[in-house]
Protein backbone atom coordinates (compact mmCIF):
# COMPACT_ATOMS: atom_id res chain seq x y z
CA UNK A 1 101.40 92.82 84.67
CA UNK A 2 97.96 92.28 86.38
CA UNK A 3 96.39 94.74 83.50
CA UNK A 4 98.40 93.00 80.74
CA UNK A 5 97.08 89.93 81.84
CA UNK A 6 93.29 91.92 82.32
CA UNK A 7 93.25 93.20 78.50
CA UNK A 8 94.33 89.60 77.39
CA UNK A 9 91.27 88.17 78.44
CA UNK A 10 93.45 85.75 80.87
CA UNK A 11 92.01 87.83 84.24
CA UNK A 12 88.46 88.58 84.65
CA UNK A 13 87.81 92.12 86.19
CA UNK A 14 87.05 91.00 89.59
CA UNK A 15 90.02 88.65 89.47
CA UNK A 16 92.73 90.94 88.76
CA UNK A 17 91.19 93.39 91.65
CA UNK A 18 91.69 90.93 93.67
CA UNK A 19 95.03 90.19 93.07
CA UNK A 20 95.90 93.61 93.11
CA UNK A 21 94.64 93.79 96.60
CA UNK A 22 96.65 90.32 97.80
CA UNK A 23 99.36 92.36 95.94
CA UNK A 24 99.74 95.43 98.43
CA UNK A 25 98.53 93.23 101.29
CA UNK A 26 101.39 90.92 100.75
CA UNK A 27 103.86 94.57 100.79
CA UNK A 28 102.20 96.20 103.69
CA UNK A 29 102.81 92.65 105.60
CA UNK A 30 106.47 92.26 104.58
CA UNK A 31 106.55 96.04 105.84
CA UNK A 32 105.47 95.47 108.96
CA UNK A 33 107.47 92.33 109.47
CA UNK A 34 110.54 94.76 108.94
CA UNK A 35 109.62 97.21 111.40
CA UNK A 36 109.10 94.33 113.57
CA UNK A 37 112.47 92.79 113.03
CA UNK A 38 114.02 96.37 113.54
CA UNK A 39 112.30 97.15 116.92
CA UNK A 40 112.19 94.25 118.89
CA UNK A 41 115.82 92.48 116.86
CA UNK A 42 114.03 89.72 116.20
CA UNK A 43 114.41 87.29 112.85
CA UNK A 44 111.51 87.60 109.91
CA UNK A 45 110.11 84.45 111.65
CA UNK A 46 109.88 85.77 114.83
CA UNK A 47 108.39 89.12 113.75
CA UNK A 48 106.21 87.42 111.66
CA UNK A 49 105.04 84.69 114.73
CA UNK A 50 104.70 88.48 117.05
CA UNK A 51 102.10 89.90 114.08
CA UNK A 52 99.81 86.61 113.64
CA UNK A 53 99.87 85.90 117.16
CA UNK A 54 98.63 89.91 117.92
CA UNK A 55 96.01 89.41 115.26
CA UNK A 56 94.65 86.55 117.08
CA UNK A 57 94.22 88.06 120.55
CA UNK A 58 92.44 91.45 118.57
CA UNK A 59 90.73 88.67 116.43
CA UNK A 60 91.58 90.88 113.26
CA UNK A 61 92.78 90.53 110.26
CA UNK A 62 97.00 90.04 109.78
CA UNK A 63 96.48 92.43 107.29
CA UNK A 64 94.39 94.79 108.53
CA UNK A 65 97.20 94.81 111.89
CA UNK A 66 99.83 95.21 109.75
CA UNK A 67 98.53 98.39 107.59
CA UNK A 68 98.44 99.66 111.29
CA UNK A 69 101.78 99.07 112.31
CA UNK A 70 103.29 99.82 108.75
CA UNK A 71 101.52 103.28 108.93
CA UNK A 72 102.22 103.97 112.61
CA UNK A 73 105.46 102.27 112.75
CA UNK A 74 104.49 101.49 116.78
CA UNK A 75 104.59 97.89 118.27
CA UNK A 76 104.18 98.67 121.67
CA UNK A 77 101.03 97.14 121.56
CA UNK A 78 102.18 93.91 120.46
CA UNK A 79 102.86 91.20 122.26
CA UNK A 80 106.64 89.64 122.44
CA UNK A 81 108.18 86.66 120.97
């Protein structure tokens, strides 16, 4: 969709890579919110709450935390609800 919207002259270069990127960011998040929910039983809000509040005591990115934990698949180092 991104390209169809590219070679209509709708999306400059730069913005569809962009999108593209907010695209798999937004997928590895909702990944990680799963494991999340599946480890610790907690509801998408929760899980969601445990990932923003880790990325704020590492001071990183949410989605740089959640590649991690949707690659690893460990939240020990998390912090809990």
């Amino acid at each position: 969709m991104i390209a169809a919207l590219q070679a209509d002259g709708i999306l400059s270069g730069e913005h569809a890579a962009h999108l593209g990127q907010t695209l798999r960011s937004s997928r590895r998040i909702g990944a990680a919110i799963g494991i999340i929910m599946v480890s610790r039983k907690v509801t998408e809000a929760d899980a969601f709450s445990i990932l923003s509040k880790a990325s704020q005591q590492a001071n990183r990115k949410l989605r740089l935390l959640a590649d991690e934990v949707a690659t690893t698949g460990d939240v020990s180092r998390l912090p809990s609800a």
